[in-house]
Protein backbone atom coordinates (compact mmCIF):
# COMPACT_ATOMS: atom_id res chain seq x y z
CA UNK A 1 0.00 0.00 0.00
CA UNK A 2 1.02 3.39 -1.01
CA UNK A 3 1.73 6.23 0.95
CA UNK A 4 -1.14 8.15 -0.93
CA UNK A 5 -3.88 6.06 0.41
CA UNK A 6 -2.94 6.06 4.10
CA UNK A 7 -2.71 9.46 4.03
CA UNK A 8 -6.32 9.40 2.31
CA UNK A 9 -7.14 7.54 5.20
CA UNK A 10 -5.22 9.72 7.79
CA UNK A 11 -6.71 13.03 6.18
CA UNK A 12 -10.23 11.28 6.62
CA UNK A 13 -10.05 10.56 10.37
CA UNK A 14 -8.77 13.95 11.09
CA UNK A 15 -10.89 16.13 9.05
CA UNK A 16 -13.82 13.85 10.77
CA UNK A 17 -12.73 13.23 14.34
CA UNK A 18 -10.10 15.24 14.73
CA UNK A 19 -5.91 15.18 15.60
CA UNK A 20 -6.31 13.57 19.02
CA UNK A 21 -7.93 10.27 17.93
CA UNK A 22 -5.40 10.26 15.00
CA UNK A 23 -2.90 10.38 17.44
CA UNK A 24 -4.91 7.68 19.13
CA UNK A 25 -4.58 5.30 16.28
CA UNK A 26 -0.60 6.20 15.77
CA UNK A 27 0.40 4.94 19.65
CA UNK A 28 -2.34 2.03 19.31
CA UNK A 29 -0.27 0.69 15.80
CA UNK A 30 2.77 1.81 16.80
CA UNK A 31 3.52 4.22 14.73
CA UNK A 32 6.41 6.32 15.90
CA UNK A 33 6.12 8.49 12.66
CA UNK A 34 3.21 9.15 11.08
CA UNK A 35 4.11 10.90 8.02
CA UNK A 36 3.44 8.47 4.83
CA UNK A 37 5.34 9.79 1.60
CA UNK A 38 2.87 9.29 -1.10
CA UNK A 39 5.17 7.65 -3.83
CA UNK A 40 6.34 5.09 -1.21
CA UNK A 41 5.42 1.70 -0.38
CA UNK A 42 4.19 0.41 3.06
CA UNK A 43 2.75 -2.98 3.73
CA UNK A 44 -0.51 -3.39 3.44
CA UNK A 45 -0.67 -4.74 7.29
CA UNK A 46 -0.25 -1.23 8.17
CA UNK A 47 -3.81 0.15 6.20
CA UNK A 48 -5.59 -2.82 8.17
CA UNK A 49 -4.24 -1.93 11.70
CA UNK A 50 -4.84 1.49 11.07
CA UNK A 51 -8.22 1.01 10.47
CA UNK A 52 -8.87 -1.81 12.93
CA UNK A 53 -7.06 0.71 15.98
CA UNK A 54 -9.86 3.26 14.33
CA UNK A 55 -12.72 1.16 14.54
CA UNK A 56 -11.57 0.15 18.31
CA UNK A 57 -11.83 3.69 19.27
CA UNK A 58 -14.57 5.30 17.56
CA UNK A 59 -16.76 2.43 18.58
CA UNK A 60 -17.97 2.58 14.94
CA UNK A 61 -19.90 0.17 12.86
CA UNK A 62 -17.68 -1.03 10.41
CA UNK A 63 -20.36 -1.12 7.81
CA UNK A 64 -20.76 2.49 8.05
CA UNK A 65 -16.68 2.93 8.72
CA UNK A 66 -16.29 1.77 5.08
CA UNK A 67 -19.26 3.25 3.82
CA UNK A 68 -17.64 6.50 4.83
CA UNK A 69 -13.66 5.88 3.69
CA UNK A 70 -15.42 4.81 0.32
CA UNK A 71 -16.81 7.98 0.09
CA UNK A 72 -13.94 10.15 1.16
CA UNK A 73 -12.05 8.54 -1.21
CA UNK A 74 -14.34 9.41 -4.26
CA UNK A 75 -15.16 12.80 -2.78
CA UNK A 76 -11.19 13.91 -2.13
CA UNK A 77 -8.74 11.69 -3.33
CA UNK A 78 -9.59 10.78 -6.70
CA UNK A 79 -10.17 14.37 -8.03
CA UNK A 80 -6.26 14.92 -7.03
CA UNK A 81 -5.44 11.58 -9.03
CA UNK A 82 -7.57 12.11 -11.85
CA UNK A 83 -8.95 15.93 -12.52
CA UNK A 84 -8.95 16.17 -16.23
CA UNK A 85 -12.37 14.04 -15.83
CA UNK A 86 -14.17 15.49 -12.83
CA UNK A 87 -14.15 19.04 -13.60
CA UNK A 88 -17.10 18.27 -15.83
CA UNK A 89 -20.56 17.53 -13.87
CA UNK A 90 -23.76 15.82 -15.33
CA UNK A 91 -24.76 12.38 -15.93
CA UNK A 92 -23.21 11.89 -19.10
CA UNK A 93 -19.90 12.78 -17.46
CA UNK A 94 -20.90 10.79 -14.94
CA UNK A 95 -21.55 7.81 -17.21
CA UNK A 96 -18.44 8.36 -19.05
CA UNK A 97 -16.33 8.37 -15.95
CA UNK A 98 -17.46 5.53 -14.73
CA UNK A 99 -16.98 3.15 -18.28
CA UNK A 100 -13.46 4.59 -18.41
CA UNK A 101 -13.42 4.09 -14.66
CA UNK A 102 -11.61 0.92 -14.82
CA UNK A 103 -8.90 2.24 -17.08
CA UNK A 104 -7.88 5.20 -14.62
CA UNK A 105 -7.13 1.73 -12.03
CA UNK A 106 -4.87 0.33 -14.80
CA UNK A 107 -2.58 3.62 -15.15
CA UNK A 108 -2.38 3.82 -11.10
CA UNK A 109 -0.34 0.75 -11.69
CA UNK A 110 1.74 2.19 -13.93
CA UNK A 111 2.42 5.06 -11.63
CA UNK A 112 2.91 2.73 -8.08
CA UNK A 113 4.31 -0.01 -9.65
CA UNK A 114 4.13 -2.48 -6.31
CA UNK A 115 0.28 -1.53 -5.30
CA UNK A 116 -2.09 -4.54 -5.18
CA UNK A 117 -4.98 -3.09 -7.17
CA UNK A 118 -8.48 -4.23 -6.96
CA UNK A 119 -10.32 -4.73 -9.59
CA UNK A 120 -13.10 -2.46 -10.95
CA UNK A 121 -15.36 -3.71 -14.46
CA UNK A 122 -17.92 -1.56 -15.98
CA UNK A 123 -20.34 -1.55 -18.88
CA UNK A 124 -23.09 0.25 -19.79
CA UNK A 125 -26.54 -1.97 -19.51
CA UNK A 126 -28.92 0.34 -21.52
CA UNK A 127 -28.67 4.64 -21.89
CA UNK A 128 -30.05 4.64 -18.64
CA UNK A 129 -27.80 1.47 -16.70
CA UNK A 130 -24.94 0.83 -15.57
CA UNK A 131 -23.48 -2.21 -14.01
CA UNK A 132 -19.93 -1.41 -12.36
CA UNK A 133 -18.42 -4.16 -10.17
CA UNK A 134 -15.62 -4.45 -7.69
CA UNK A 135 -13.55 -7.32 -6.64
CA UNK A 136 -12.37 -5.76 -3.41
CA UNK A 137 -8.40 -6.59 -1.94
CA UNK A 138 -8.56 -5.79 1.26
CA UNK A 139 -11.35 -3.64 2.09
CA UNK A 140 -14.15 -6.59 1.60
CA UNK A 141 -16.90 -4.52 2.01
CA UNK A 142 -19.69 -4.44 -0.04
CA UNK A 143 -20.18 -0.84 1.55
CA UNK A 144 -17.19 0.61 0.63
CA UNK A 145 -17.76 0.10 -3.09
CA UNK A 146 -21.23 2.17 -2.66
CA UNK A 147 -19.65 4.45 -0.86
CA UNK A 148 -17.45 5.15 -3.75
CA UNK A 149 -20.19 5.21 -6.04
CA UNK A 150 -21.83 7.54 -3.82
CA UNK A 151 -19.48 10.08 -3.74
CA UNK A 152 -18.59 9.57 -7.35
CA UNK A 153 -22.24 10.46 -7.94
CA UNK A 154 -22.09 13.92 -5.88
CA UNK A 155 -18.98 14.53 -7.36
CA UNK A 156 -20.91 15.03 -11.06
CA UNK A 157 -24.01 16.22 -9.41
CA UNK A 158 -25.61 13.01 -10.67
CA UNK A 159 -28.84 12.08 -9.96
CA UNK A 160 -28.96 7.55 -10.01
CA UNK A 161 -30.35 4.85 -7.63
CA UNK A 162 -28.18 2.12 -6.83
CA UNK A 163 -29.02 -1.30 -7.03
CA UNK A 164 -26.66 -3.84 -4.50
CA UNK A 165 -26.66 -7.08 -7.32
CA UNK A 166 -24.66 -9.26 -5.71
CA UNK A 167 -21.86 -9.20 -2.63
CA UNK A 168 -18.50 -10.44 -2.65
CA UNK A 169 -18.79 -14.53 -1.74
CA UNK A 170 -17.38 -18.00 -2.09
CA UNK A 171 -19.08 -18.01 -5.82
CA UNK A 172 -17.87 -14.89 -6.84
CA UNK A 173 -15.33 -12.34 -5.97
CA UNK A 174 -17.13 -9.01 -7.27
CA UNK A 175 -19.57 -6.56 -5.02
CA UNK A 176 -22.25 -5.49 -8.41
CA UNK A 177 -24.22 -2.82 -8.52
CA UNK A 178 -27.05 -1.62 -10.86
CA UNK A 179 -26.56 2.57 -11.36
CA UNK A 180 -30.11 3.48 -13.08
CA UNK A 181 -29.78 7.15 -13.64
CA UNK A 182 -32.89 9.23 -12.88
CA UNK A 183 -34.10 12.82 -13.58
């Protein structure tokens, strides 16, 4: 795991609860420094303490933990990754962004070579539909991927239910989701 998305993480728990349970987290894992260089490479062992050390002290359902990193993510790291393709708001950017969605995941490997991607597939089910899904790594929820989508969706200004297909299982190693966009 990259130094970019533990400080994702980091900038999420203190924008939302603030320096002290940050600091909280840091002495729980052990962290003696807790400055992450972005371009760098950390296991991924660290991402899953840190969030287990902030799910012991917020008391949190983890459900809505990675509901909420999900949507941080889409809400204020991607748009630093990728902003050629988020300045523009509206469904059809929207639709666009998520079909090339998958593509964007293929070029972050090309810029942290040693990051364990997910995997992300979308295509478009009708002018209306899309079906995006997500074979998570290591954050296994299903509610993390809608929380992505969420924010994604806000992000445009996009108006779209979301339909929870199937869930991450024995039989299959996607989280799917129906995006129907509305008015």
């Amino acid at each position: 795991m990259y130094g970019i998305f533990i400080n994702s993480i980091k900038d999420y728990i203190i924008q939302n609860f603030g320096m002290e349970v940050w600091e909280k987290v840091c002495e729980h894992v052990g962290l003696e420094e807790d400055y992450f260089i972005n371009s760098e490479f950390y296991t991924d062992n660290l991402l899953e303490r840190i969030i287990a050390a902030f799910i012991y002290f917020q008391e949190c359902e983890t459900e809505d933990l990675f509901y909420e990193i999900g949507y941080w993510w889409a809400l204020k790291f991607v748009p630093k990754l990728y902003p050629g393709n988020i300045s523009n708001k509206g469904h059809d950017h929207f639709k666009k962004f998520l079909i090339d969605f998958p593509l964007f995941i293929n070029r972050l490997s090309l810029i942290y070579p040693n990051i364990n991607l997910t995997e992300f597939q979308s295509r478009q089910l009708s002018e209306n539909e899309i079906q995006f899904s997500h074979a998570p790594y290591k954050l296994k929820k299903h509610t993390f991927t809608k929380g992505i989508l969420k924010g994604f969706g806000d992000l445009f200004e996009a108006k779209f239910e979301l339909t929870l297909l199937q869930v991450e299982s024995d039989q299959s190693l996607y989280n799917e989701y129906k995006i129907t966009f509305t008015a």
